[in-house]
N, C-alpha and C. Protein backbone atom coordinates (compact mmCIF):
# COMPACT_ATOMS: atom_id res chain seq x y z
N UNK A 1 0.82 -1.18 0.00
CA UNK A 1 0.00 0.00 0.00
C UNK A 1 0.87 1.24 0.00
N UNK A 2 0.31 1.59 -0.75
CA UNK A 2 1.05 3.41 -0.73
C UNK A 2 0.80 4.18 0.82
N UNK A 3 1.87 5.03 0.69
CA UNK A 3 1.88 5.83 1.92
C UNK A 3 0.26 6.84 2.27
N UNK A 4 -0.33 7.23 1.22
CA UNK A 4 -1.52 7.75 1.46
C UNK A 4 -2.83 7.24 1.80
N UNK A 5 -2.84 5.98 1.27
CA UNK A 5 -3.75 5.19 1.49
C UNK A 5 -3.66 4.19 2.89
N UNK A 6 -3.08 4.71 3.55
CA UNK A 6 -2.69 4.05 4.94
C UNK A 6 -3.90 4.79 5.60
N UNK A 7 -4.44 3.25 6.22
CA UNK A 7 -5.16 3.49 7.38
C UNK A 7 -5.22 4.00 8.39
N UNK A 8 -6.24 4.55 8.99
CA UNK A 8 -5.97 5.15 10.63
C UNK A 8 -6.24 3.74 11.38
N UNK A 9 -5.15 3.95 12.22
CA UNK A 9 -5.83 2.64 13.59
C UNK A 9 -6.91 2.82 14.09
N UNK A 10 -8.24 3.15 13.67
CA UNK A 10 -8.89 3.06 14.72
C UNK A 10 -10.19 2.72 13.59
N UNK A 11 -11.12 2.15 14.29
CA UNK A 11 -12.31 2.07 13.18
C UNK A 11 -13.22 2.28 14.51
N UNK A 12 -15.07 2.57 13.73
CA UNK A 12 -16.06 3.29 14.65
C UNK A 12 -16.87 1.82 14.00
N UNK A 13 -17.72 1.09 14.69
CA UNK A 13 -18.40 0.05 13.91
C UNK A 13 -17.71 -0.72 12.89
N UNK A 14 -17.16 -0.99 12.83
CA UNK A 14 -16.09 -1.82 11.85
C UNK A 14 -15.96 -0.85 10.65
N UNK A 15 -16.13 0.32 10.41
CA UNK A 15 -15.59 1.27 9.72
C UNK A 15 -14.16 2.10 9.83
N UNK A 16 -13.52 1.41 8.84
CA UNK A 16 -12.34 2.49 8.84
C UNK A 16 -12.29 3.05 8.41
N UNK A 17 -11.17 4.11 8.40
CA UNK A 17 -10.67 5.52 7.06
C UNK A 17 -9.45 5.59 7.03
N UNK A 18 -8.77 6.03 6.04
CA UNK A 18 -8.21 6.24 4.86
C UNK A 18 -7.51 7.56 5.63
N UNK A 19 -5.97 8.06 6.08
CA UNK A 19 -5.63 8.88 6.17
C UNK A 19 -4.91 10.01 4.87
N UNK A 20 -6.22 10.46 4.25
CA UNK A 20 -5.80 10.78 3.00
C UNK A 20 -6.06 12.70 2.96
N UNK A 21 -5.53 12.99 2.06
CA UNK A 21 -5.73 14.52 2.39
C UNK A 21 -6.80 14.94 1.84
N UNK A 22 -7.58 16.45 2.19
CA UNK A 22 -8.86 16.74 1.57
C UNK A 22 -8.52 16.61 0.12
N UNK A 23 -9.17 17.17 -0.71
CA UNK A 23 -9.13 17.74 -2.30
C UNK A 23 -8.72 19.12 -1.91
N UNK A 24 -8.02 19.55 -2.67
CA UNK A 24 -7.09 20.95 -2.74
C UNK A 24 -8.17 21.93 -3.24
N UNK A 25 -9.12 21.72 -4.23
CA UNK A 25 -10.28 22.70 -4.16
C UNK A 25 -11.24 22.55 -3.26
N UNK A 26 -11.54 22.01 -2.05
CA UNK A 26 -12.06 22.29 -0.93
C UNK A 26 -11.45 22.79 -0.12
N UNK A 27 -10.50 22.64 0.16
CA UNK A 27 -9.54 23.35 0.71
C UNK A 27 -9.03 25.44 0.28
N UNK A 28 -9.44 25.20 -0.58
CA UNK A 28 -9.16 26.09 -1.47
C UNK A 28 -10.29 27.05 -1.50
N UNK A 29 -11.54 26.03 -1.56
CA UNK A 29 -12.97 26.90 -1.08
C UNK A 29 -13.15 27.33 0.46
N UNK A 30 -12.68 26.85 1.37
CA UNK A 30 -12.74 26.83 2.66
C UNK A 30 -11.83 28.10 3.28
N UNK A 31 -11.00 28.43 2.28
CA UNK A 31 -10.11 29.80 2.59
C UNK A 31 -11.04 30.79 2.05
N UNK A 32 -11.38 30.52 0.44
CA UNK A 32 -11.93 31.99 0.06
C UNK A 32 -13.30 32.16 0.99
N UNK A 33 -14.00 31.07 1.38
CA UNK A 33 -15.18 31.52 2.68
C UNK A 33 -14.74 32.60 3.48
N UNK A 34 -13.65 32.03 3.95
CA UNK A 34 -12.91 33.11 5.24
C UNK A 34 -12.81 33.96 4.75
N UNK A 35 -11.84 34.28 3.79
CA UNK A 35 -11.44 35.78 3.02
C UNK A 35 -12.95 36.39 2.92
N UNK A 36 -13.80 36.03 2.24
CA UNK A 36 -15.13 36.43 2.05
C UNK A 36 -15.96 36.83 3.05
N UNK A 37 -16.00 35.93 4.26
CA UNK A 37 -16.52 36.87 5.39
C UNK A 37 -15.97 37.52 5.92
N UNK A 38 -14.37 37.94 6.13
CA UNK A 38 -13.88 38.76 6.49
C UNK A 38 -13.85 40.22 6.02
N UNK A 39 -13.71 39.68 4.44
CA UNK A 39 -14.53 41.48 3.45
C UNK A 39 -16.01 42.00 4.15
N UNK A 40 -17.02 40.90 3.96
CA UNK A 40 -18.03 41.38 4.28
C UNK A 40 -18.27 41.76 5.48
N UNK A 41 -17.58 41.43 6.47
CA UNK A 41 -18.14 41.93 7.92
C UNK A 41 -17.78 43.21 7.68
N UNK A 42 -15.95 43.30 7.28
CA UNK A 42 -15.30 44.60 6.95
C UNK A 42 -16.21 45.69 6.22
N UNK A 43 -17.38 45.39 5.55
CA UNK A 43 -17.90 45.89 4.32
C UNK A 43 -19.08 46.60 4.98
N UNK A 44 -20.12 45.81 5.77
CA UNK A 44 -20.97 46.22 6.11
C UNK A 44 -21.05 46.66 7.69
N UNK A 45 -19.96 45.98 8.56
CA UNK A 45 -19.95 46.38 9.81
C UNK A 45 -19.21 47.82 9.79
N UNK A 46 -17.96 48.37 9.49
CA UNK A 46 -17.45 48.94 9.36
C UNK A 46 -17.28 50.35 7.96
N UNK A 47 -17.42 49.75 6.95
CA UNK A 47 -17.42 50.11 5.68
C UNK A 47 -18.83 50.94 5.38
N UNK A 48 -18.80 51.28 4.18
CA UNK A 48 -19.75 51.80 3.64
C UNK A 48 -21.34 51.15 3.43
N UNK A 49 -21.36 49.71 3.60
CA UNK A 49 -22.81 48.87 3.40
C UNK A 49 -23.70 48.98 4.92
N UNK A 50 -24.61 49.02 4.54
CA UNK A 50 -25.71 49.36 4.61
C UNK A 50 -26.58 47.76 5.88
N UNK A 51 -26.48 47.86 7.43
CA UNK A 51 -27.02 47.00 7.76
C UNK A 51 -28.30 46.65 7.82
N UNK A 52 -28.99 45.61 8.08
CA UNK A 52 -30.35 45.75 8.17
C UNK A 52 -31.58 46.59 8.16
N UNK A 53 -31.21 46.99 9.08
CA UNK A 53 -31.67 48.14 10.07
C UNK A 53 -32.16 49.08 8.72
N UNK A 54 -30.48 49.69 9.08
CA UNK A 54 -30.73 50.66 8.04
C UNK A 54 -31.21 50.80 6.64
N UNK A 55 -30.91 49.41 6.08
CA UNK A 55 -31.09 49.20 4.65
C UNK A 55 -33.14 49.14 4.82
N UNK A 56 -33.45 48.66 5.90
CA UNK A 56 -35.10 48.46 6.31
C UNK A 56 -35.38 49.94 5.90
N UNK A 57 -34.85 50.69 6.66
CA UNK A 57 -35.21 52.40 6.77
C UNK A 57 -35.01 52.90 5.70
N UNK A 58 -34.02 52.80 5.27
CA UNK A 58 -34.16 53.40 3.83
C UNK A 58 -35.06 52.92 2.77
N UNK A 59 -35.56 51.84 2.30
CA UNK A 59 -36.23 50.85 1.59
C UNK A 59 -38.31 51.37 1.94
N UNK A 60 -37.86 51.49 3.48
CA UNK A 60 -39.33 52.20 3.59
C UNK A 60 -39.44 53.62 3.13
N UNK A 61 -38.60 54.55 3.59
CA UNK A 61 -38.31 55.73 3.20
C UNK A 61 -38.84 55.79 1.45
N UNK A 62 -38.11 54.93 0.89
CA UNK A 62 -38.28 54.87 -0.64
C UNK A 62 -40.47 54.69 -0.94
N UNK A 63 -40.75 54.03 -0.45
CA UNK A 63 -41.78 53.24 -0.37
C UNK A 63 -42.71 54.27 0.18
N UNK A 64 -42.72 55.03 0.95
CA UNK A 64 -43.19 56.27 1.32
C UNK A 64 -43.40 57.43 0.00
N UNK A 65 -42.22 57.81 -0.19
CA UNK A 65 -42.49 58.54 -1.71
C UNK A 65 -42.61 58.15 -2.66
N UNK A 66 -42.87 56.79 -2.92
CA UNK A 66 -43.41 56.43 -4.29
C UNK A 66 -45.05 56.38 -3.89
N UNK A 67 -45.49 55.51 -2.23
CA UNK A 67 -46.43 56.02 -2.01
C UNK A 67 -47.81 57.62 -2.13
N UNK A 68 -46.80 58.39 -1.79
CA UNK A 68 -47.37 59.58 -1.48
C UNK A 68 -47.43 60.43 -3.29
N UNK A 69 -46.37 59.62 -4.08
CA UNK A 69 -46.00 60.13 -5.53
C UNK A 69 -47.43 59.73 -6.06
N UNK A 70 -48.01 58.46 -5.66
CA UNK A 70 -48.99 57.99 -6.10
C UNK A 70 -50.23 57.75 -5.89
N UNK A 71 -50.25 58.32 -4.61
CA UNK A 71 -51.58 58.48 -3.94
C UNK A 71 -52.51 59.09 -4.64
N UNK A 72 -53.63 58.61 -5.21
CA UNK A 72 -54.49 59.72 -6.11
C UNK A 72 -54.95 59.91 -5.43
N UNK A 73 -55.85 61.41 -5.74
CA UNK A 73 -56.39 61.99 -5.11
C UNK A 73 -57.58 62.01 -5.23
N UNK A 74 -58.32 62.01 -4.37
CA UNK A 74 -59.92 61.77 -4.25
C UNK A 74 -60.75 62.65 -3.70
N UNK A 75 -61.55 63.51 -3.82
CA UNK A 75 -62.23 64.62 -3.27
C UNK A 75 -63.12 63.73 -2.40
N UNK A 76 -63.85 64.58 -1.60
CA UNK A 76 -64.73 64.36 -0.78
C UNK A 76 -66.18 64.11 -1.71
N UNK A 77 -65.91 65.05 -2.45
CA UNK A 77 -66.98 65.16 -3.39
C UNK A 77 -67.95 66.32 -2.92
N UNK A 78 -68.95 66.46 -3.97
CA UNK A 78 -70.45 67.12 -2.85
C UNK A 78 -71.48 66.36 -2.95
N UNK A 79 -72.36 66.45 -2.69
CA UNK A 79 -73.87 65.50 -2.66
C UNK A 79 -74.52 65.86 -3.53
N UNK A 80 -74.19 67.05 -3.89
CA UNK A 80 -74.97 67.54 -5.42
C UNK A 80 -74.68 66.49 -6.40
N UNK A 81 -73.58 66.94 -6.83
CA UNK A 81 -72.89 66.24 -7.56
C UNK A 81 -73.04 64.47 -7.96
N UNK A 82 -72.73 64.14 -6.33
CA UNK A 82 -73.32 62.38 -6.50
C UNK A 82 -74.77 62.39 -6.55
N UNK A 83 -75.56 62.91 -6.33
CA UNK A 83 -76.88 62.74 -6.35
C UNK A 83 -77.76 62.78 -7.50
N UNK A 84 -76.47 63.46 -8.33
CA UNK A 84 -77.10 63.65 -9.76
C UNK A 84 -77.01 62.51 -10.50
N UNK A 85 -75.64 61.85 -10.14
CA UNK A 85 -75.20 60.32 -11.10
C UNK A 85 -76.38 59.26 -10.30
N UNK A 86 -76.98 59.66 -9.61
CA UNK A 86 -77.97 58.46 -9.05
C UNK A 86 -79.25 58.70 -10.11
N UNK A 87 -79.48 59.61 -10.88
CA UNK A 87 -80.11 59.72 -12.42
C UNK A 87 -79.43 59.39 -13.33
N UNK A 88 -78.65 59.33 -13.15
CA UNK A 88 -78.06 58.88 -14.72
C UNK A 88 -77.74 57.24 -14.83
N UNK A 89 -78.19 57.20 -16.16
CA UNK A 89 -78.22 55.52 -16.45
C UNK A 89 -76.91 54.66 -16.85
N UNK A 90 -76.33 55.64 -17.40
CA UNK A 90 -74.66 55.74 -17.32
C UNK A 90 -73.74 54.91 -16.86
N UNK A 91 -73.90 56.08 -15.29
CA UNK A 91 -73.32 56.13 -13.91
C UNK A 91 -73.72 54.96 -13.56
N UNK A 92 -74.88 54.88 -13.52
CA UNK A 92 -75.48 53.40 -12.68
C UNK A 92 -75.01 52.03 -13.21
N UNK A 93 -74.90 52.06 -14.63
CA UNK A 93 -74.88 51.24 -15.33
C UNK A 93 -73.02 50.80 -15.14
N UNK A 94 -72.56 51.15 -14.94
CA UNK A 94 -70.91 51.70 -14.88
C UNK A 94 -71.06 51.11 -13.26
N UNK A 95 -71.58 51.65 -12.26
CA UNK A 95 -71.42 51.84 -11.01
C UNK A 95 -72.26 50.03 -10.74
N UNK A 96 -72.96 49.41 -11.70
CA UNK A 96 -73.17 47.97 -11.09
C UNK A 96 -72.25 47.14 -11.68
N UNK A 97 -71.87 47.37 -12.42
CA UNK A 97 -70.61 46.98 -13.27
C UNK A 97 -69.13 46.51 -12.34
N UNK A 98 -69.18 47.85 -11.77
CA UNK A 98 -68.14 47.74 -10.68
C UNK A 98 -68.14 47.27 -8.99
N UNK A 99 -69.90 47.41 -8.88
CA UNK A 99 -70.26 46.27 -7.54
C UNK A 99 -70.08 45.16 -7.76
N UNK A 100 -70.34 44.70 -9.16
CA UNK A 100 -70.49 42.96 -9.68
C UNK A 100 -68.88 43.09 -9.28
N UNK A 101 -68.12 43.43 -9.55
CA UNK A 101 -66.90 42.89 -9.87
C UNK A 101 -65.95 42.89 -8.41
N UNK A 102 -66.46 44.36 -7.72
CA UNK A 102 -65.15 44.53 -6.42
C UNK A 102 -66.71 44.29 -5.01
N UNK A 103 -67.56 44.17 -5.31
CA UNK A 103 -68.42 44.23 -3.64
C UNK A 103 -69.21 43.43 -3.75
N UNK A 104 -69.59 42.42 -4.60
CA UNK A 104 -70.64 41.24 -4.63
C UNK A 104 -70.13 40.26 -3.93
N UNK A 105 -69.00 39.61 -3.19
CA UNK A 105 -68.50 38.93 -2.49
C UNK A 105 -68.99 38.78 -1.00
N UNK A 106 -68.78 40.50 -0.73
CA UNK A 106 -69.07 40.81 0.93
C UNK A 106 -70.64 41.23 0.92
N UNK A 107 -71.48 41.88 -0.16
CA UNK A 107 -72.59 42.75 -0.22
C UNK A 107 -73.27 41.83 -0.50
N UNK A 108 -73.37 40.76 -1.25
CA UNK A 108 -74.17 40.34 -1.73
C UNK A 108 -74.78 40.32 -3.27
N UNK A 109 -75.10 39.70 -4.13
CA UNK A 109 -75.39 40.01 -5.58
C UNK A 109 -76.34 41.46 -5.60
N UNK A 110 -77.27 41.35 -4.28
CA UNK A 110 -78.35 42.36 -4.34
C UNK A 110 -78.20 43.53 -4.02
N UNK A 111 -76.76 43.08 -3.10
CA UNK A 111 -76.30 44.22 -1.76
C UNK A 111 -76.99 43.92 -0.71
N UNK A 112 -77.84 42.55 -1.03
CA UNK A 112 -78.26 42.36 0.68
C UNK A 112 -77.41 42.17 1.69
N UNK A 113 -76.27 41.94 1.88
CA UNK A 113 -75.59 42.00 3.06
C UNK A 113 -75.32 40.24 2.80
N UNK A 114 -73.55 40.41 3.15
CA UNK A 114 -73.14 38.71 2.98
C UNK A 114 -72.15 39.14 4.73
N UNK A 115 -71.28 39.20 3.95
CA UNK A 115 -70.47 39.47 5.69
C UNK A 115 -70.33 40.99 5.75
N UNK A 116 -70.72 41.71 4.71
CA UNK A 116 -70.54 43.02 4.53
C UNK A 116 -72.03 43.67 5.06
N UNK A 117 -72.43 44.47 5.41
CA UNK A 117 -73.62 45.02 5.77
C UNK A 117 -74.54 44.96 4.88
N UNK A 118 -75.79 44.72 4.64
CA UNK A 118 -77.54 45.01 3.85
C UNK A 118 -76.80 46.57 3.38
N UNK A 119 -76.92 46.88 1.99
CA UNK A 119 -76.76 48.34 1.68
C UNK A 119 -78.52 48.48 0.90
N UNK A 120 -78.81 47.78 0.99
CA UNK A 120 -80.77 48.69 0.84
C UNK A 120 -81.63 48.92 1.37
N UNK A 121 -81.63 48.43 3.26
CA UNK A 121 -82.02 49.41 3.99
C UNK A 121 -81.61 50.69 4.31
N UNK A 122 -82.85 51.40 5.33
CA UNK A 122 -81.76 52.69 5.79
C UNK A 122 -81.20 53.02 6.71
N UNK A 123 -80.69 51.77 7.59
CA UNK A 123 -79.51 51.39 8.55
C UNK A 123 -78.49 51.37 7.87
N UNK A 124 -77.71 52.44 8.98
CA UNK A 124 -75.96 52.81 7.92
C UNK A 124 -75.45 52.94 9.44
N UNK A 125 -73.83 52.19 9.45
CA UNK A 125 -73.35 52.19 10.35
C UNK A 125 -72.41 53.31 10.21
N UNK A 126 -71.69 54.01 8.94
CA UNK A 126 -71.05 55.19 9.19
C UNK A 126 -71.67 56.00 8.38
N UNK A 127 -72.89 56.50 8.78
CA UNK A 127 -73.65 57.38 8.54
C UNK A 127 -74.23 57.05 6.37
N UNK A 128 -75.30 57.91 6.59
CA UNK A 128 -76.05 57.82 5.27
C UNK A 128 -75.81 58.23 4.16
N UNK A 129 -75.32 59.84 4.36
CA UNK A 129 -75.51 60.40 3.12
C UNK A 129 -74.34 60.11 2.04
N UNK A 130 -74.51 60.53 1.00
CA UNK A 130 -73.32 60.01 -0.29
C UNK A 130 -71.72 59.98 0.16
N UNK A 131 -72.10 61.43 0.69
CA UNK A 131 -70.68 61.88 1.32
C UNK A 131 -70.04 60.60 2.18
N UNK A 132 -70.55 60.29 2.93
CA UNK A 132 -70.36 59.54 3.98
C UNK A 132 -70.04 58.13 3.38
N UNK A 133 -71.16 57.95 1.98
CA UNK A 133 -71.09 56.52 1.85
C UNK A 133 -69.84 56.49 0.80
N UNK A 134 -69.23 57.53 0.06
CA UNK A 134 -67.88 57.85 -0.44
C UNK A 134 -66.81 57.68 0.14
N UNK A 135 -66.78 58.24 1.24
CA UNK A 135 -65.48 58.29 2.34
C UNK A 135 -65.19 56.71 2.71
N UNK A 136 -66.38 56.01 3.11
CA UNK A 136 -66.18 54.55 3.34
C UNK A 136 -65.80 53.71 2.10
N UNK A 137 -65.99 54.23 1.24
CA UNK A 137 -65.43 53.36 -0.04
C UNK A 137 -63.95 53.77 0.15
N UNK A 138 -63.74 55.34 -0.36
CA UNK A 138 -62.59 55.38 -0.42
C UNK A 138 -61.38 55.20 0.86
N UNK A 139 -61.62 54.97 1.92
CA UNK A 139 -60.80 55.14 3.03
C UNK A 139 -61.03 53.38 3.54
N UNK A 140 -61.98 52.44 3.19
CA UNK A 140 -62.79 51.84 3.73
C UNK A 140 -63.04 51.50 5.26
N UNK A 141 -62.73 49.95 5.88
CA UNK A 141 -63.00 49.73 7.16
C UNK A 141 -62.24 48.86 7.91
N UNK A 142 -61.15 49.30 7.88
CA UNK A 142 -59.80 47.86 8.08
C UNK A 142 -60.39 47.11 9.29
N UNK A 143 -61.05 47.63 10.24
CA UNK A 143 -61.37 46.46 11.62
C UNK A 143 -62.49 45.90 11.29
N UNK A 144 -63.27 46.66 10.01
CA UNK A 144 -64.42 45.16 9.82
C UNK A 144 -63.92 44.53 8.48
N UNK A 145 -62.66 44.53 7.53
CA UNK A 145 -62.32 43.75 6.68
C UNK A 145 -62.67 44.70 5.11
N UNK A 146 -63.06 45.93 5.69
CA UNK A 146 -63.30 46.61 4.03
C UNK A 146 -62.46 46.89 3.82
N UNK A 147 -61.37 47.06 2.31
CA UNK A 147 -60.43 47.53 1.81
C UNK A 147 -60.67 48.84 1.37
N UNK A 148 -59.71 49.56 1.35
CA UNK A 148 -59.78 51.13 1.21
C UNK A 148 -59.47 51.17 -0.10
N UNK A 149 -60.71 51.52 -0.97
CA UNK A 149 -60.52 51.44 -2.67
C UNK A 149 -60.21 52.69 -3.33
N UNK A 150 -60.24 53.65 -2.61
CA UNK A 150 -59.36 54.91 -3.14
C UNK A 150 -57.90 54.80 -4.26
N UNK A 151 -57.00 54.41 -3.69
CA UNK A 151 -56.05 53.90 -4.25
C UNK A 151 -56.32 52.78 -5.23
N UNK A 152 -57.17 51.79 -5.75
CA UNK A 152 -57.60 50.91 -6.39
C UNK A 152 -58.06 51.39 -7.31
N UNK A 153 -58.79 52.38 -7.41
CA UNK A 153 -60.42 52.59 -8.40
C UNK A 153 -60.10 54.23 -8.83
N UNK A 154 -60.29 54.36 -9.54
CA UNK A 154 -60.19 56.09 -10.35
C UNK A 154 -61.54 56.48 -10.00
N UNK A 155 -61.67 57.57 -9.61
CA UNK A 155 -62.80 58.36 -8.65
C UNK A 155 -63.85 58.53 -9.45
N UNK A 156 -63.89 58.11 -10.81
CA UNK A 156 -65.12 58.06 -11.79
C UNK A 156 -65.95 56.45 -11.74
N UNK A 157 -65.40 55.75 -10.97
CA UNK A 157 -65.73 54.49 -10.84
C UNK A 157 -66.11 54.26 -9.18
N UNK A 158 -65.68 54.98 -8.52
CA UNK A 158 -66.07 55.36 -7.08
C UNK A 158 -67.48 56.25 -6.95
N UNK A 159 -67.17 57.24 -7.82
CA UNK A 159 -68.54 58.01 -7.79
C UNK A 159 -69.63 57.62 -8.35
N UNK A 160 -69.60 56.31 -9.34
CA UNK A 160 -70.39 55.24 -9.88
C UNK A 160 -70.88 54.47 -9.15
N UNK A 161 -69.66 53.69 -8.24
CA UNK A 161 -70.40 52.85 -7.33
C UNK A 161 -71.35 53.15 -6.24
N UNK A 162 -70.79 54.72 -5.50
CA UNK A 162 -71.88 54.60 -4.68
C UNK A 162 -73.15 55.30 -5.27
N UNK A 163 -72.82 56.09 -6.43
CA UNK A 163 -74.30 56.04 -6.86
C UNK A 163 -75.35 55.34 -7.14
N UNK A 164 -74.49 53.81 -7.50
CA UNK A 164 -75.21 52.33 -7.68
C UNK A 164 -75.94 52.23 -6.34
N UNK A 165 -74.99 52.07 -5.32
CA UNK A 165 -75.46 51.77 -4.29
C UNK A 165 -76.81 52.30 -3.62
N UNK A 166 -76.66 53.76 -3.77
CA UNK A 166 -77.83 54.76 -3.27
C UNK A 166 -79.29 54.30 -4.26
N UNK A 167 -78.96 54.13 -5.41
CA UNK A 167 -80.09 53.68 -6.32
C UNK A 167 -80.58 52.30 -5.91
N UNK A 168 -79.75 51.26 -4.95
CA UNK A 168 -80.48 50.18 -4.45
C UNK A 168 -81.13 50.23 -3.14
N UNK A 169 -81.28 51.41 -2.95
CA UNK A 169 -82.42 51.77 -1.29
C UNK A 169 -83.30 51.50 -1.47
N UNK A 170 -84.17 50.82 -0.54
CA UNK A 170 -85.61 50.08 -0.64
C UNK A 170 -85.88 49.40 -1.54
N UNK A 171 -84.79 48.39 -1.98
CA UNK A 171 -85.60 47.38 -3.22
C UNK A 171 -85.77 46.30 -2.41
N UNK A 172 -85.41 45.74 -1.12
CA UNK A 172 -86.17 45.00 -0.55
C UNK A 172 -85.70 43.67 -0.95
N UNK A 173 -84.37 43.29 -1.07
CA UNK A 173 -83.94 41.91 -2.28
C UNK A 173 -84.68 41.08 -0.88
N UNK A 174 -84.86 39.36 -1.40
CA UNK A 174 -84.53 38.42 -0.56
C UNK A 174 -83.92 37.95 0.42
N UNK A 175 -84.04 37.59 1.91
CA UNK A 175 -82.73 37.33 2.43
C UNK A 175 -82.24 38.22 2.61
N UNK A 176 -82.58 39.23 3.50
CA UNK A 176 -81.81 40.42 3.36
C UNK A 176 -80.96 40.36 4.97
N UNK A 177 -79.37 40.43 5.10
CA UNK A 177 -79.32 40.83 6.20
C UNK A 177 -79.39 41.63 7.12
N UNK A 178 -79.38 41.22 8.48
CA UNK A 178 -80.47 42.41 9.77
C UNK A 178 -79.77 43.65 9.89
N UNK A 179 -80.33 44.45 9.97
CA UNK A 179 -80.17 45.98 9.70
C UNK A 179 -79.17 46.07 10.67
N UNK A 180 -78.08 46.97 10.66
CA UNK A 180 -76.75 47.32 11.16
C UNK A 180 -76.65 48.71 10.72
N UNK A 181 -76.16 49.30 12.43
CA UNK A 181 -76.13 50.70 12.41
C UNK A 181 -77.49 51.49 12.57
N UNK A 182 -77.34 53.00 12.59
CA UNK A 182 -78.84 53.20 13.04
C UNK A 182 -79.59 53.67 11.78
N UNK A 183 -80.75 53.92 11.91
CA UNK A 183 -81.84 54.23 11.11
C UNK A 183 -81.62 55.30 10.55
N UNK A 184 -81.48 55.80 9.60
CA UNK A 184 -81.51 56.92 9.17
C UNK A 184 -82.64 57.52 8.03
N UNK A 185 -83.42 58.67 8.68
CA UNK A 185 -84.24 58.97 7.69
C UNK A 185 -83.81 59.85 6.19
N UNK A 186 -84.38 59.67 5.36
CA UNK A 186 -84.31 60.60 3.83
C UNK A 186 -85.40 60.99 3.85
N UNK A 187 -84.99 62.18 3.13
CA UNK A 187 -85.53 62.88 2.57
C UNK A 187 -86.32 62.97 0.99
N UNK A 188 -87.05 63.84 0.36
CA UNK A 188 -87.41 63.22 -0.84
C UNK A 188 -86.50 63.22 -1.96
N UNK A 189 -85.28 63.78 -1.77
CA UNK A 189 -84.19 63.55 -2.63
C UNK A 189 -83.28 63.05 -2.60
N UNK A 190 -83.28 62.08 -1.74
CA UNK A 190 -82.76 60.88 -1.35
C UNK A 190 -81.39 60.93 -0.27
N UNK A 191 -81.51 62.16 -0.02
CA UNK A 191 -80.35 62.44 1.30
C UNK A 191 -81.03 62.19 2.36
N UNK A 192 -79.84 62.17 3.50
CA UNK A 192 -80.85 62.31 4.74
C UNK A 192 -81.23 63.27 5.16
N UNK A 193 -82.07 63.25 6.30
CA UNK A 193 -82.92 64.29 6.80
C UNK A 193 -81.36 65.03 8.06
């Protein structure tokens, strides 16, 4: 037997080994590791990179002004204004278009209320009028699960929907769920009193 291939005296379970040297490219990889974490600690502990922390902070920082770059903007609106698209066949037509697609899940096909509130009685839990029922679209209801569709929806499709919505008061669907929030009376032009 060659000198390399000499055994160690000792075996573990009747297993022996071979006192032979690693491979020279493991060996070889096992240095540049070292060298490599030694740059990098050098790099980011000391050096110019950027730790966690900080790289977190900055990354939000970024995320903030692309936020705020992109925040559209959404008026409050007036009630004039929405009250008028609750005539128009348009608007409505546009505004069920866009219940079918983003609020028939939680509302219901009718808007009778699924896990989302009955929107065709005149129990409103954050108040009645357009205004009101705008702001909840656009801002929505994070502790009862509504998403805030401002940012989602271009405000011609917002001012659609809740005009949809206001045009489904008193239709009375099937199955309707139990009124939530308080009563609110209207008026004959369909605001509240």
């Amino acid at each position: 037997m060659a000198e390399k291939d000499e055994l160690l005296d000792h075996d573990y379970d009747g297993i022996q080994e071979y006192d032979n040297d690693l491979p020279r490219w493991w060996i070889a990889l096992f240095w540049l590791t070292i060298a490599f974490a030694v740059v990098r600690v050098g790099y980011y502990h000391f050096g110019p990179g950027l730790l966690q922390e900080e790289r977190l902070a900055v990354d939000m920082a970024a995320l903030e002004e692309v936020r705020s770059a992109h925040q559209p903007v959404v008026s409050a609106g007036n009630a004039d204004s929405l009250l008028a698209l609750v005539s128009d066949a348009d608007a409505l037509a546009k505004g069920q278009e866009v219940f079918t697609t983003k609020c028939l899940a939680c509302h219901g096909p009718q808007a009778q209320g699924l896990v989302g509130p009955n929107l065709t009685d005149d129990y409103w839990i954050h108040g009645g009028a357009l205004t009101d029922l705008k702001r909840v679209v656009v801002e929505g209801v994070p502790e009862k699960g509504m998403i805030a569709w401002g940012a989602l929806m271009p405000e011609s499709e917002i001012n659609a929907v809740v005009a949809y919505i206001r045009s489904l008061r008193g239709t009375n669907p099937p199955n309707p769920k139990q009124p939530e929030g308080a009563l609110v009376e209207f008026g004959e032009q369909g605001e509240p009193l």
